[in-house]
Protein backbone atom coordinates (compact mmCIF):
# COMPACT_ATOMS: atom_id res chain seq x y z
CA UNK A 1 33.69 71.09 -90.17
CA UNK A 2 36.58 69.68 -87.80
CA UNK A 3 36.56 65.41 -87.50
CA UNK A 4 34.12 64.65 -84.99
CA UNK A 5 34.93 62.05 -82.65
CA UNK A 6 32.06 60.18 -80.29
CA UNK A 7 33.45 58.34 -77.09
CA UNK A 8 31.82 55.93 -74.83
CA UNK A 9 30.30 52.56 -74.51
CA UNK A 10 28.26 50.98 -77.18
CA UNK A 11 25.91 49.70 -75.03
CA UNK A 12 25.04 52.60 -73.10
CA UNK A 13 21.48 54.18 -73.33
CA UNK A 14 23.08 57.96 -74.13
CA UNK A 15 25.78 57.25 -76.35
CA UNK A 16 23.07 55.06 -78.23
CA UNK A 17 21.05 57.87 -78.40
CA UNK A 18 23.54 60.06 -79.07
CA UNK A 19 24.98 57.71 -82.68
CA UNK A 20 20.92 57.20 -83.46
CA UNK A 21 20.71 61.33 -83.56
CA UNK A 22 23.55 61.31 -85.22
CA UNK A 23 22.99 59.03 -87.80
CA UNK A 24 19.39 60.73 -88.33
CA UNK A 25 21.05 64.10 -88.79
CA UNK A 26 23.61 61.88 -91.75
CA UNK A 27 26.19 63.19 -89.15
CA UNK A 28 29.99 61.37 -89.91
CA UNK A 29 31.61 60.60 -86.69
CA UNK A 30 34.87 58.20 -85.59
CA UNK A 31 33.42 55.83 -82.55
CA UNK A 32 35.77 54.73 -79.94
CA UNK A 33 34.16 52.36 -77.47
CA UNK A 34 36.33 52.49 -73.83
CA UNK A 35 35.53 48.74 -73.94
CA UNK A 36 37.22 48.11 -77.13
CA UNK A 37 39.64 50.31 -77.80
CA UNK A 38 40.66 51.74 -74.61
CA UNK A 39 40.76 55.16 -72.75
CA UNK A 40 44.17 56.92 -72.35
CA UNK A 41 45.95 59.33 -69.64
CA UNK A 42 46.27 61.70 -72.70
CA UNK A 43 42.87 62.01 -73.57
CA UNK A 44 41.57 62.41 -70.18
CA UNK A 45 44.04 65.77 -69.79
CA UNK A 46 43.06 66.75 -72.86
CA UNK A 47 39.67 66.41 -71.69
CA UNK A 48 40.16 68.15 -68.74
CA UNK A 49 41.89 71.56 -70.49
CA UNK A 50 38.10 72.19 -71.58
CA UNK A 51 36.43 70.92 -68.40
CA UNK A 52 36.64 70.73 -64.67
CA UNK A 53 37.51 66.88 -63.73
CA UNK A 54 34.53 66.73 -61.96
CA UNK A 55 32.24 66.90 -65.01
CA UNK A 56 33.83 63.81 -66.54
CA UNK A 57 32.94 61.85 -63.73
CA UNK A 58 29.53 59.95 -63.66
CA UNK A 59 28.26 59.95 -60.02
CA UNK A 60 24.81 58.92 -61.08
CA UNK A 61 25.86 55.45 -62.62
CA UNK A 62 26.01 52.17 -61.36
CA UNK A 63 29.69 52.00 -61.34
CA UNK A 64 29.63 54.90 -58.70
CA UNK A 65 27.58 53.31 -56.49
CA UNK A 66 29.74 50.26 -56.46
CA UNK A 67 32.38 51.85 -55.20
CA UNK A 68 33.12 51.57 -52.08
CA UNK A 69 32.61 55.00 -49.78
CA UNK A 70 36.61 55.27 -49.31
CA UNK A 71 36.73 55.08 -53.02
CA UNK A 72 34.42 57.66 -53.67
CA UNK A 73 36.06 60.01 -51.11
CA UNK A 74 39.49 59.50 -52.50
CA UNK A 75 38.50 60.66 -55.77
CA UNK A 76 39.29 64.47 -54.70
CA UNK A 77 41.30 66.03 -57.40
CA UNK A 78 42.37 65.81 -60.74
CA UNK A 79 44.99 63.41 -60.25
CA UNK A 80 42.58 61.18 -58.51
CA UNK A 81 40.05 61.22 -60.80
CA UNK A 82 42.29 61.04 -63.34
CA UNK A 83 43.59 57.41 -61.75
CA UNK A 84 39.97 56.29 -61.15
CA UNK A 85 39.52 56.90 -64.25
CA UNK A 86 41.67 54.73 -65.58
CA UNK A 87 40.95 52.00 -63.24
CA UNK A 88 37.09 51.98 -64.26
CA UNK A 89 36.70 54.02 -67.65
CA UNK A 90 33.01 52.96 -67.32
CA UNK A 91 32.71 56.28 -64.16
CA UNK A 92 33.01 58.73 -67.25
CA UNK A 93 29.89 60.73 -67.92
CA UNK A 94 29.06 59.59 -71.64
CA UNK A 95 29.20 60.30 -74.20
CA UNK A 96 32.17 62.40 -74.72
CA UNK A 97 32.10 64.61 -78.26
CA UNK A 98 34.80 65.68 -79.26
CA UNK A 99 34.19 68.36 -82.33
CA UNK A 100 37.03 70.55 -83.03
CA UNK A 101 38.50 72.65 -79.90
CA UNK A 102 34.50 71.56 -78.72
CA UNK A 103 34.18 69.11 -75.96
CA UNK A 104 30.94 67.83 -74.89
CA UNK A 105 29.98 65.54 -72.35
CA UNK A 106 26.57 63.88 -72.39
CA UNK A 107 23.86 63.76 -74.69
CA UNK A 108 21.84 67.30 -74.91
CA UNK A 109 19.48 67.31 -78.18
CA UNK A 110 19.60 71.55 -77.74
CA UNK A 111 23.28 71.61 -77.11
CA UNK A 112 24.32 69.14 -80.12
CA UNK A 113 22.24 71.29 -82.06
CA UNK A 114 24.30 74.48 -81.23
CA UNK A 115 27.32 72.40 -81.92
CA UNK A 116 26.49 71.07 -85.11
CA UNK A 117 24.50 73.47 -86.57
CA UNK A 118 20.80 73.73 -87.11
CA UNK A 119 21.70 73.42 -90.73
CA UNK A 120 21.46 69.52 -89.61
């Protein structure tokens, strides 16, 4: 099985759910917490070759809703969100897994299941 690799925030509800099913399942993965250690331009279009640029972006969170409206609305494309996304890593949907050529964003018990195998 490829390196998996779990990105988000360590104090976020759903990428501590995702490392406690995880760690249940004696699944090996490399954290990176935005906070710590930083998200790049290069991840985010790597990121984006599997995904629209809409699905990275969290517009449920409370760092949506604190931007302002003419934020929100400038967020339009890729490049923008890209930018945005810089700016505030915490508007990325998390967690991001990374397994592979497999990219998946947010916590789903039924599709981390497909992913890893029910052999987990």
């Amino acid at each position: 099985m490829d390196e998996a690799r779990l990105y988000g925030i360590a104090n976020c509800d759903q990428v501590r759910r995702a490392r406690q099913w995880l760690r249940k399942r004696e699944i090996t993965v490399h954290f990176h917490d935005f906070r710590r250690d930083g998200l790049t331009r290069e991840m985010l279009e790597r990121w984006i070759t599997h995904l629209p640029w809409d699905a990275l972006l969290n517009r449920r969170g409370l760092s949506w809703r604190r931007l302002d409206a003419a934020q929100r609305a400038g967020i339009v494309d890729q490049a923008s969100a890209i930018e945005a996304l810089l700016a505030q890593p915490t508007l990325l949907r998390r967690p991001v897994l990374e397994l592979g050529e497999r990219l998946l964003v947010g916590f789903s018990e039924a599709a981390w299941l497909n992913a890893f195998g029910d052999s987990q």
